[in-house]
PDB file of N, CA and C in Angstrom:
ATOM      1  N   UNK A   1       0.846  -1.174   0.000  1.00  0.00           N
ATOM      2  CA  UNK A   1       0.000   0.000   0.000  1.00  0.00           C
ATOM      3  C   UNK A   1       0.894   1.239   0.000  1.00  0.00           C
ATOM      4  N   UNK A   2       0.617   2.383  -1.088  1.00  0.00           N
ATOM      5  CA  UNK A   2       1.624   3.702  -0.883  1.00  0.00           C
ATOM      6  C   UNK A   2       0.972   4.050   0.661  1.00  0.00           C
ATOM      7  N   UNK A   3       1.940   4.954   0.404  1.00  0.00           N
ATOM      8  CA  UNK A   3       1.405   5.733   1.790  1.00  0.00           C
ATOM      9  C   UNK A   3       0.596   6.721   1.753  1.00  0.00           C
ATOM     10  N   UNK A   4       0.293   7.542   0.742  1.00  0.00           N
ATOM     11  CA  UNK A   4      -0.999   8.015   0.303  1.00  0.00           C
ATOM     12  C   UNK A   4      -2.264   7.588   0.526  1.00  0.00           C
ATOM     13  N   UNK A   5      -2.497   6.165   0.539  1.00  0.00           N
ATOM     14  CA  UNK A   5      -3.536   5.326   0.429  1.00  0.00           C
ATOM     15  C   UNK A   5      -3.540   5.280   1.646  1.00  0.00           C
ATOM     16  N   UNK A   6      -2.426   4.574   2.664  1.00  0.00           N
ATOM     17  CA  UNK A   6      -2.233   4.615   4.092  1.00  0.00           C
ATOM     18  C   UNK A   6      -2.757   5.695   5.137  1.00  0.00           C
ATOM     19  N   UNK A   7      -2.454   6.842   4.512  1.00  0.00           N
ATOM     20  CA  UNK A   7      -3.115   8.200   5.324  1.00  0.00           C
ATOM     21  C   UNK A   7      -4.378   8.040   5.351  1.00  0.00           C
ATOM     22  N   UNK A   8      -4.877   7.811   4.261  1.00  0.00           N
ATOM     23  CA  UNK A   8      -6.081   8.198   3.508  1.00  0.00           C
ATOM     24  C   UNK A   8      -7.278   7.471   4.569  1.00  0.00           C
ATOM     25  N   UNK A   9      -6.543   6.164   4.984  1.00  0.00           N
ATOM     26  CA  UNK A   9      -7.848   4.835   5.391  1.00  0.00           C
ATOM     27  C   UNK A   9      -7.507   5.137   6.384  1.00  0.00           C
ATOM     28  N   UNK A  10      -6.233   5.459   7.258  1.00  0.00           N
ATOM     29  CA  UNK A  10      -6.502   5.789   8.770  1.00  0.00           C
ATOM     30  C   UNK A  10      -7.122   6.862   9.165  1.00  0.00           C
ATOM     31  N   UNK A  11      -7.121   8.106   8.479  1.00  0.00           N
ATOM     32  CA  UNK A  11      -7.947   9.306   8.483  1.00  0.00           C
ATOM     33  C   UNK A  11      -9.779   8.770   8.657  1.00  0.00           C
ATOM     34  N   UNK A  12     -10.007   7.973   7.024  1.00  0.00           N
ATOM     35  CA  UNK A  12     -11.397   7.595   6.728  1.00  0.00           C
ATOM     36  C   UNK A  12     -11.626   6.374   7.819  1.00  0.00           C
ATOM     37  N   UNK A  13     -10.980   5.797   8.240  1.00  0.00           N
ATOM     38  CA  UNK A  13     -11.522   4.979   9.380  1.00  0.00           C
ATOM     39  C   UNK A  13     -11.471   5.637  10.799  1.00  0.00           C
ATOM     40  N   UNK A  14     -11.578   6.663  10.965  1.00  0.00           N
ATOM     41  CA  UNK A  14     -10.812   7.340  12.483  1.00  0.00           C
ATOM     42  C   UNK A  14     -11.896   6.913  13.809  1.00  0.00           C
ATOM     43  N   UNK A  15     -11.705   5.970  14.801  1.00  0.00           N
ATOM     44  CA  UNK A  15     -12.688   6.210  15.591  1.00  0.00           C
ATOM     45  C   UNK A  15     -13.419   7.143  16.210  1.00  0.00           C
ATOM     46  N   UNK A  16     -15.121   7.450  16.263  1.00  0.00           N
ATOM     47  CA  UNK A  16     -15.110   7.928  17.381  1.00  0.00           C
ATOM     48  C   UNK A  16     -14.857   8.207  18.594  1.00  0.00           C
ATOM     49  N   UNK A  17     -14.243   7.199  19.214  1.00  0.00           N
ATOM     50  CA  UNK A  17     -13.710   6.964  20.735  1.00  0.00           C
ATOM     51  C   UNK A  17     -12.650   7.897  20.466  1.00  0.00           C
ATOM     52  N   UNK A  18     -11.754   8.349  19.678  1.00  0.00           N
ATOM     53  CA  UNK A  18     -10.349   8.541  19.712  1.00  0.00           C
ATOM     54  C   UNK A  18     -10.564  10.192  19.118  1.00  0.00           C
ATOM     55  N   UNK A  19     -10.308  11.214  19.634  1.00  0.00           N
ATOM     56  CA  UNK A  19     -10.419  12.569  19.531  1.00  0.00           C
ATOM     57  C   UNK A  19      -9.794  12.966  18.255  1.00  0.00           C
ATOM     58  N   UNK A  20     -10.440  13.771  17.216  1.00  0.00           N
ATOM     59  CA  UNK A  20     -10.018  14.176  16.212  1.00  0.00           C
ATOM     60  C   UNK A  20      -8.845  15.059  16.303  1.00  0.00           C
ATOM     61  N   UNK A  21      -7.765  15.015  16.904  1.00  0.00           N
ATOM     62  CA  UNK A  21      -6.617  15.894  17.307  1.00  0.00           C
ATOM     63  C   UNK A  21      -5.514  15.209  16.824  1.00  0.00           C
ATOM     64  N   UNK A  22      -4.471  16.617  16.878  1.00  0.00           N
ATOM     65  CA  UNK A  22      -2.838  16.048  16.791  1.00  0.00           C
ATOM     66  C   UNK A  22      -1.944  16.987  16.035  1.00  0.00           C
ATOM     67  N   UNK A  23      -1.192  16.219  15.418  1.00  0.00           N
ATOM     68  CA  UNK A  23       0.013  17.239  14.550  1.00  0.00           C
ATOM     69  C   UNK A  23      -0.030  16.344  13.395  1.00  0.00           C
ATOM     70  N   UNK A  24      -0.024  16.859  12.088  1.00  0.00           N
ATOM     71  CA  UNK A  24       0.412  16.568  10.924  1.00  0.00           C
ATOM     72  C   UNK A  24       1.830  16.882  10.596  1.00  0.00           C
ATOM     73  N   UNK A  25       2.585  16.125  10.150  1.00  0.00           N
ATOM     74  CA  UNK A  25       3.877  16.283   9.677  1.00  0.00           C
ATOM     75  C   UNK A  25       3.669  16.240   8.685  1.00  0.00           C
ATOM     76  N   UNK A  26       4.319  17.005   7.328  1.00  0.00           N
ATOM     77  CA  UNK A  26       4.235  17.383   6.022  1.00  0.00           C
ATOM     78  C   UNK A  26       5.886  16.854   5.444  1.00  0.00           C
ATOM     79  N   UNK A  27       5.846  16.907   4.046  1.00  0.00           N
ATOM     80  CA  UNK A  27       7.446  16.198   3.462  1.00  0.00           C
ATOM     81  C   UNK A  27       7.386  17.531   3.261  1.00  0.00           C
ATOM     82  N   UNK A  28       7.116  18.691   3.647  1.00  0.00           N
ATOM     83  CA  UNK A  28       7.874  19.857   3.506  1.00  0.00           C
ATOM     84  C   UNK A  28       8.276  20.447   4.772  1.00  0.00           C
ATOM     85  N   UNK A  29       8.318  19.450   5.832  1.00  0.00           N
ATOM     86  CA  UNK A  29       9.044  20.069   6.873  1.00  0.00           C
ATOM     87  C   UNK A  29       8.283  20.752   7.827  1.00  0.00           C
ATOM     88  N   UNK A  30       6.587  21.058   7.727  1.00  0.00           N
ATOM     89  CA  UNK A  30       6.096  21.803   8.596  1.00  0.00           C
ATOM     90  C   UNK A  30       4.618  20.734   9.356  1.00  0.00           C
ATOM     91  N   UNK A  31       5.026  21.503  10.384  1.00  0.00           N
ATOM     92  CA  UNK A  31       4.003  20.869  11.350  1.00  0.00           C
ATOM     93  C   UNK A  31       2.490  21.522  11.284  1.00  0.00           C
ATOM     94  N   UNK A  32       1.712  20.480  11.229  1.00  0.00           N
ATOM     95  CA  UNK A  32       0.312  21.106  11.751  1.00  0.00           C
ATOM     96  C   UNK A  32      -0.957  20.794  12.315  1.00  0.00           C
ATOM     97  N   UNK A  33      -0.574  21.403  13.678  1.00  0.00           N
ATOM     98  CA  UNK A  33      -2.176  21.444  14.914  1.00  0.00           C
ATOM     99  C   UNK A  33      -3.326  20.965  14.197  1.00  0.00           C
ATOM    100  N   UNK A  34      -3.670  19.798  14.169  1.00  0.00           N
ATOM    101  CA  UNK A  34      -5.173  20.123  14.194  1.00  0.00           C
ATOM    102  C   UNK A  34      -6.016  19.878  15.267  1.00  0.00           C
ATOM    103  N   UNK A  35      -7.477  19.840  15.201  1.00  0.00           N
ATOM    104  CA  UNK A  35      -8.204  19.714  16.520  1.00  0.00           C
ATOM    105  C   UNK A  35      -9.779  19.176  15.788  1.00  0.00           C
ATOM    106  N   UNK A  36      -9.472  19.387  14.329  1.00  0.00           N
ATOM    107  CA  UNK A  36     -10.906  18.308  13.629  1.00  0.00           C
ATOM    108  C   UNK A  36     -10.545  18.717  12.339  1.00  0.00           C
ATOM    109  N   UNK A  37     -10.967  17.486  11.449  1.00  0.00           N
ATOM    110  CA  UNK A  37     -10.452  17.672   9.887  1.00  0.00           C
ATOM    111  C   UNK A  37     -11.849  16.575   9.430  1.00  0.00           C
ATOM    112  N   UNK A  38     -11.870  17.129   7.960  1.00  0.00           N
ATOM    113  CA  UNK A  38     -12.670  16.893   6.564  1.00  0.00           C
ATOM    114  C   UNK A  38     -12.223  16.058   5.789  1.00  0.00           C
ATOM    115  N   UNK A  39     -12.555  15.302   4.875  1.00  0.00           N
ATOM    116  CA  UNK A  39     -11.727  14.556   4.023  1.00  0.00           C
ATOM    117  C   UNK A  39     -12.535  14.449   2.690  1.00  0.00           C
ATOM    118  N   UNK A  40     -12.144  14.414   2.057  1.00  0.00           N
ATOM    119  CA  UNK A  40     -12.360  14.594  -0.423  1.00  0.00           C
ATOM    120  C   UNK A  40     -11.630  13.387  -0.378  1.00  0.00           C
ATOM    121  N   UNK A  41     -11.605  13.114  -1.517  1.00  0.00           N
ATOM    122  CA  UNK A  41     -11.036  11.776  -2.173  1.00  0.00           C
ATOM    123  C   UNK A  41      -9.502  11.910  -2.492  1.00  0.00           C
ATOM    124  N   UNK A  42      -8.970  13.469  -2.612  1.00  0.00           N
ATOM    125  CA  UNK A  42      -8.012  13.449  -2.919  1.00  0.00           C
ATOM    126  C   UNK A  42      -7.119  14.379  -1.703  1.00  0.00           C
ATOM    127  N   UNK A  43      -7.642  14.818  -1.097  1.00  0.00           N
ATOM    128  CA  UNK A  43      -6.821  16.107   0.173  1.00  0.00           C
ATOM    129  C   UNK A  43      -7.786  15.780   1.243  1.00  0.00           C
ATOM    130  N   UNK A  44      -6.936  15.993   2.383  1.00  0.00           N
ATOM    131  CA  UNK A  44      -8.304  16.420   3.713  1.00  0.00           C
ATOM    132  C   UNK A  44      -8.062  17.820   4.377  1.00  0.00           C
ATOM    133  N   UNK A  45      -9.178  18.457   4.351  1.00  0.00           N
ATOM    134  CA  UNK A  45      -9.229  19.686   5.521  1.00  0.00           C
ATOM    135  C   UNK A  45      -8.877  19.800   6.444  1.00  0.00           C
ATOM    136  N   UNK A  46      -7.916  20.356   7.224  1.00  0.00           N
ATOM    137  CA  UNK A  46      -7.616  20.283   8.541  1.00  0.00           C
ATOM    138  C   UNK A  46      -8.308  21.128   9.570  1.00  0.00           C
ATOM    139  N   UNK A  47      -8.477  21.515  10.518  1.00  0.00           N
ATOM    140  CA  UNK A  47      -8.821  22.540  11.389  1.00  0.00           C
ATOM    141  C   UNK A  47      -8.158  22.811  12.076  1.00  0.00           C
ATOM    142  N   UNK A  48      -7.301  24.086  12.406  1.00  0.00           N
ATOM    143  CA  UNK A  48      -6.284  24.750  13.679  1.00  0.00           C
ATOM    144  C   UNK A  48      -7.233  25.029  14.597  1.00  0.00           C
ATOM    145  N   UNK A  49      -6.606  24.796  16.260  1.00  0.00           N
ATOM    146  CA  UNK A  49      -7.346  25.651  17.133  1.00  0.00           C
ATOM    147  C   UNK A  49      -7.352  27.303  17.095  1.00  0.00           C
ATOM    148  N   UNK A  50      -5.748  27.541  17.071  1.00  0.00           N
ATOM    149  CA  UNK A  50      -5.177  28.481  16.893  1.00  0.00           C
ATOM    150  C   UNK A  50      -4.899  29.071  15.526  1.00  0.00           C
ATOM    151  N   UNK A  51      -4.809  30.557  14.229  1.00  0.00           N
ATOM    152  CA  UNK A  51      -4.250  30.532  13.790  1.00  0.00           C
ATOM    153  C   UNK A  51      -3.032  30.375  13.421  1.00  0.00           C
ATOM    154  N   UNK A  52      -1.914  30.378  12.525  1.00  0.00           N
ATOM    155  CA  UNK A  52      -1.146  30.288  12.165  1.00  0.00           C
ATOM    156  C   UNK A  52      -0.274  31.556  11.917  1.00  0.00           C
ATOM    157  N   UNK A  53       1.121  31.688  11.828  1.00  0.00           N
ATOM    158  CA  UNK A  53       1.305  33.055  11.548  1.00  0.00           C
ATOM    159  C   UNK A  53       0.814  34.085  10.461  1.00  0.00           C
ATOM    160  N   UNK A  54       0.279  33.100   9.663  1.00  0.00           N
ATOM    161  CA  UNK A  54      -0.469  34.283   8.507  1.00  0.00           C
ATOM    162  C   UNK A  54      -2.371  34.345   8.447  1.00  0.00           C
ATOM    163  N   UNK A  55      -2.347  34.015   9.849  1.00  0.00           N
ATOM    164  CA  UNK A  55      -3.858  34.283  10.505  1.00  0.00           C
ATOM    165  C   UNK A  55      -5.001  32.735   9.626  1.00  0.00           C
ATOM    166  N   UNK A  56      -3.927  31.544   9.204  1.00  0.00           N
ATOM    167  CA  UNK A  56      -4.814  30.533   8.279  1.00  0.00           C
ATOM    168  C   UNK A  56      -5.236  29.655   9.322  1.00  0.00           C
ATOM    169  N   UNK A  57      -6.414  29.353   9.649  1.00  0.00           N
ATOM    170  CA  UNK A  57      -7.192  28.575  10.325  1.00  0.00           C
ATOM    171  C   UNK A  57      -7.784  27.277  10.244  1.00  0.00           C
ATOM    172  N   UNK A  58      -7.552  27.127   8.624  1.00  0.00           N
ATOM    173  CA  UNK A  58      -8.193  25.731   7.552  1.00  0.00           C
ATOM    174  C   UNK A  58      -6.944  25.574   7.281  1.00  0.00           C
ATOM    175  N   UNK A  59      -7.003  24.111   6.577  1.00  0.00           N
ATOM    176  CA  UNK A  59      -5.482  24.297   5.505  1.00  0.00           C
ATOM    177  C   UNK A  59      -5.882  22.958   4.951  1.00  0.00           C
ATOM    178  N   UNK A  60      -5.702  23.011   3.506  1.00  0.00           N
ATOM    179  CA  UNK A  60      -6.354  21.853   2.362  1.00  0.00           C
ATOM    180  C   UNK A  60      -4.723  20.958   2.283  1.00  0.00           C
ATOM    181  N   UNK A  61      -4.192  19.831   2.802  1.00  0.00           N
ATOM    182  CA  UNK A  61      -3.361  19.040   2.284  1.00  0.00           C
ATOM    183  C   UNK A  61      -3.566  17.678   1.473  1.00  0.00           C
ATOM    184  N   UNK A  62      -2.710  17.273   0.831  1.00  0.00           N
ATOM    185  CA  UNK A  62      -3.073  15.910  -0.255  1.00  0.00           C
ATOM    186  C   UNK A  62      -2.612  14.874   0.856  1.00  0.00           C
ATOM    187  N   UNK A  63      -3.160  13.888   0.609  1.00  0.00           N
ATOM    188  CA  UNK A  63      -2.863  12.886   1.513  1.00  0.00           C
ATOM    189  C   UNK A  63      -0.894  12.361   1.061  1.00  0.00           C
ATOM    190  N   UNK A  64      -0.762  12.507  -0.161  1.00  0.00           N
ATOM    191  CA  UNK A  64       0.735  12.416  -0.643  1.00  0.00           C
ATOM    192  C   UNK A  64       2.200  13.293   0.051  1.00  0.00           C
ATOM    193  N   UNK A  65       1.325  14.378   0.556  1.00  0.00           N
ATOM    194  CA  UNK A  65       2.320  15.454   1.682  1.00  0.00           C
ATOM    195  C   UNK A  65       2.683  15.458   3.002  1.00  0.00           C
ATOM    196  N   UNK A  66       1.370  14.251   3.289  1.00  0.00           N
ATOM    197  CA  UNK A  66       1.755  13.540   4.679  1.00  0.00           C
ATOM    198  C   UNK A  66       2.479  12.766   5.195  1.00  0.00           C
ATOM    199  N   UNK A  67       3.620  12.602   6.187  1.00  0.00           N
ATOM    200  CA  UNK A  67       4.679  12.393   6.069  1.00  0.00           C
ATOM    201  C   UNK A  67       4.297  11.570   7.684  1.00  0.00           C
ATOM    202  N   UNK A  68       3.250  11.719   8.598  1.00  0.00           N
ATOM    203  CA  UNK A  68       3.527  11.461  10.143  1.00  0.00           C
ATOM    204  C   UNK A  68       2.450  12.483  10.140  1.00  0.00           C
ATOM    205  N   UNK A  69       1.658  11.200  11.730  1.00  0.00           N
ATOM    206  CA  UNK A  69       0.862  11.738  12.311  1.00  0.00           C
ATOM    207  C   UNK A  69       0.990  11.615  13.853  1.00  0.00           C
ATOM    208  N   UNK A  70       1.103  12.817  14.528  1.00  0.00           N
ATOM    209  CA  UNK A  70       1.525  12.623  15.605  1.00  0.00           C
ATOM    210  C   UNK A  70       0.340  13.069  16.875  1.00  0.00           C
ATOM    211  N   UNK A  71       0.282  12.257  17.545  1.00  0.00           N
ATOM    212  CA  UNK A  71      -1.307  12.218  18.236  1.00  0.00           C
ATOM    213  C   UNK A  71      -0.899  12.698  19.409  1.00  0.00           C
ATOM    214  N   UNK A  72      -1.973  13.657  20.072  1.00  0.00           N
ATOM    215  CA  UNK A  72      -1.530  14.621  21.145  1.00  0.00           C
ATOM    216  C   UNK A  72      -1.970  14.503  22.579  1.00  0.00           C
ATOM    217  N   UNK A  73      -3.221  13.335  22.736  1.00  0.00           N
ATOM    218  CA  UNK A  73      -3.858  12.731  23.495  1.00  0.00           C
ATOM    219  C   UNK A  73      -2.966  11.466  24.675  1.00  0.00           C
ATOM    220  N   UNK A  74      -3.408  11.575  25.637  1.00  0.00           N
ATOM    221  CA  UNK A  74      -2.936  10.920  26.712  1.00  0.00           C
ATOM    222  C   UNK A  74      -3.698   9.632  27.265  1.00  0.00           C
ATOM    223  N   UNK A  75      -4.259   8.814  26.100  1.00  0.00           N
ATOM    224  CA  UNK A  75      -5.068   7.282  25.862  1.00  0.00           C
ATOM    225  C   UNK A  75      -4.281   6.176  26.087  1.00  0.00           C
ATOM    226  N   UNK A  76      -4.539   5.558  26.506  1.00  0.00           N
ATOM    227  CA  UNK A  76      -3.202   4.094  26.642  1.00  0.00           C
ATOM    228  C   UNK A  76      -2.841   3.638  25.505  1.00  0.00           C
ATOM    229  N   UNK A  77      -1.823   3.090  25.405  1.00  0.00           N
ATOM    230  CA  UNK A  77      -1.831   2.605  24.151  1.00  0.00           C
ATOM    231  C   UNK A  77      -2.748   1.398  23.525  1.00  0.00           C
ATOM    232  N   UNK A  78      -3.797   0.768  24.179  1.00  0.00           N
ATOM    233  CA  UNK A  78      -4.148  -0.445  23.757  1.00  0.00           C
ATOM    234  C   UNK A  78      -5.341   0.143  23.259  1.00  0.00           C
ATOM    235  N   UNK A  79      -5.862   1.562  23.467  1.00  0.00           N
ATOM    236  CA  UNK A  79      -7.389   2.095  23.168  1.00  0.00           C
ATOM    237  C   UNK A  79      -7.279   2.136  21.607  1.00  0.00           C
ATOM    238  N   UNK A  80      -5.929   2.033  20.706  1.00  0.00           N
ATOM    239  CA  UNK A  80      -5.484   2.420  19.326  1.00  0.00           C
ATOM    240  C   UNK A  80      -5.829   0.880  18.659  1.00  0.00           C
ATOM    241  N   UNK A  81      -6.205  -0.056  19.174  1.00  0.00           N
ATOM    242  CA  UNK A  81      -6.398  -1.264  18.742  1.00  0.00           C
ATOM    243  C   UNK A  81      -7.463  -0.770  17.809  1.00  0.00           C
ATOM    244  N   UNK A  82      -8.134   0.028  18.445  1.00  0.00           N
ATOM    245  CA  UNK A  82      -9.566  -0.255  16.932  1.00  0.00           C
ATOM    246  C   UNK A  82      -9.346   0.392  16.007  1.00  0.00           C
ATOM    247  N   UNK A  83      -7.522   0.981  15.805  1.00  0.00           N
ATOM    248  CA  UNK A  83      -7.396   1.560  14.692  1.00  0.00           C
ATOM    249  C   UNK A  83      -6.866   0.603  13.548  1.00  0.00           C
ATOM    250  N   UNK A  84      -6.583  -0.820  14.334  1.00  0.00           N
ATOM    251  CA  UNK A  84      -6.208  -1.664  13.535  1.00  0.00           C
ATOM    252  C   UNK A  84      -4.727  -2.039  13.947  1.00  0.00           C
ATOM    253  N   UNK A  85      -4.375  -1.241  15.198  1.00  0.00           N
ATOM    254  CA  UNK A  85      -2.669  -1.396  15.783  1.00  0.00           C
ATOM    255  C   UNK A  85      -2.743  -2.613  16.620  1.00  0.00           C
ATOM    256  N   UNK A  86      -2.146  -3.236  16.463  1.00  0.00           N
ATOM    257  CA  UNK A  86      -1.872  -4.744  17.330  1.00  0.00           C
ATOM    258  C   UNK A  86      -0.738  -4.638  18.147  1.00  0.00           C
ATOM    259  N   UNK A  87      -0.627  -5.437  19.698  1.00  0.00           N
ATOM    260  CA  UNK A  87       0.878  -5.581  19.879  1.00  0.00           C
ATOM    261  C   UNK A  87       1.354  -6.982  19.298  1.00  0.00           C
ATOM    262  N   UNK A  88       2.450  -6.821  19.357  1.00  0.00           N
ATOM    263  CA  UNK A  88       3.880  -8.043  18.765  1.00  0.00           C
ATOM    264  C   UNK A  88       3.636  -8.948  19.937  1.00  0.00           C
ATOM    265  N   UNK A  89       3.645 -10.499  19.361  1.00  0.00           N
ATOM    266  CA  UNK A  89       3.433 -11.220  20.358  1.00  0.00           C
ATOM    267  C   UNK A  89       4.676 -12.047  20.432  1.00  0.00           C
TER     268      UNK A  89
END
């Protein structure tokens, strides 16, 4: 599976149980807050809590620019099972 596709189904499968939050890592090096995001077939919407330095509050990325998703929540790790994460036995 690219990793395009990879973003794409963990985004489109996201539990309810599990808070729409975190940081996006981009292959251009920049980080970004979100706190609830949208998803198209080809990009998803993000939502900032905060603006950004040029006052942007939305921000449209392709699932291909996503590089890491880094989750900001303090859940155990075993609550991520229904994302499809298993432990190593």
């Amino acid at each position: 599976m690219q990793s395009a596709e990879g973003w794409r189904s963990i985004l489109e499968n996201w539990p309810a149980a599990i808070p729409k939050q975190g940081i996006i890592l981009t292959n251009y090096q920049e980080s970004i807050p979100f706190q609830n995001f949208l998803l198209s077939p080809n990009v998803v919407l993000l939502e900032r809590d905060k603006p950004d330095s040029l006052g942007a509050r939305k921000v449209m990325l392709s699932y291909e620019a996503i590089s890491a998703i880094k989750l900001t929540d303090t859940m155990e790790l075993a609550r991520y099972q229904v994302m499809g994460f298993q432990p190593v036995q």
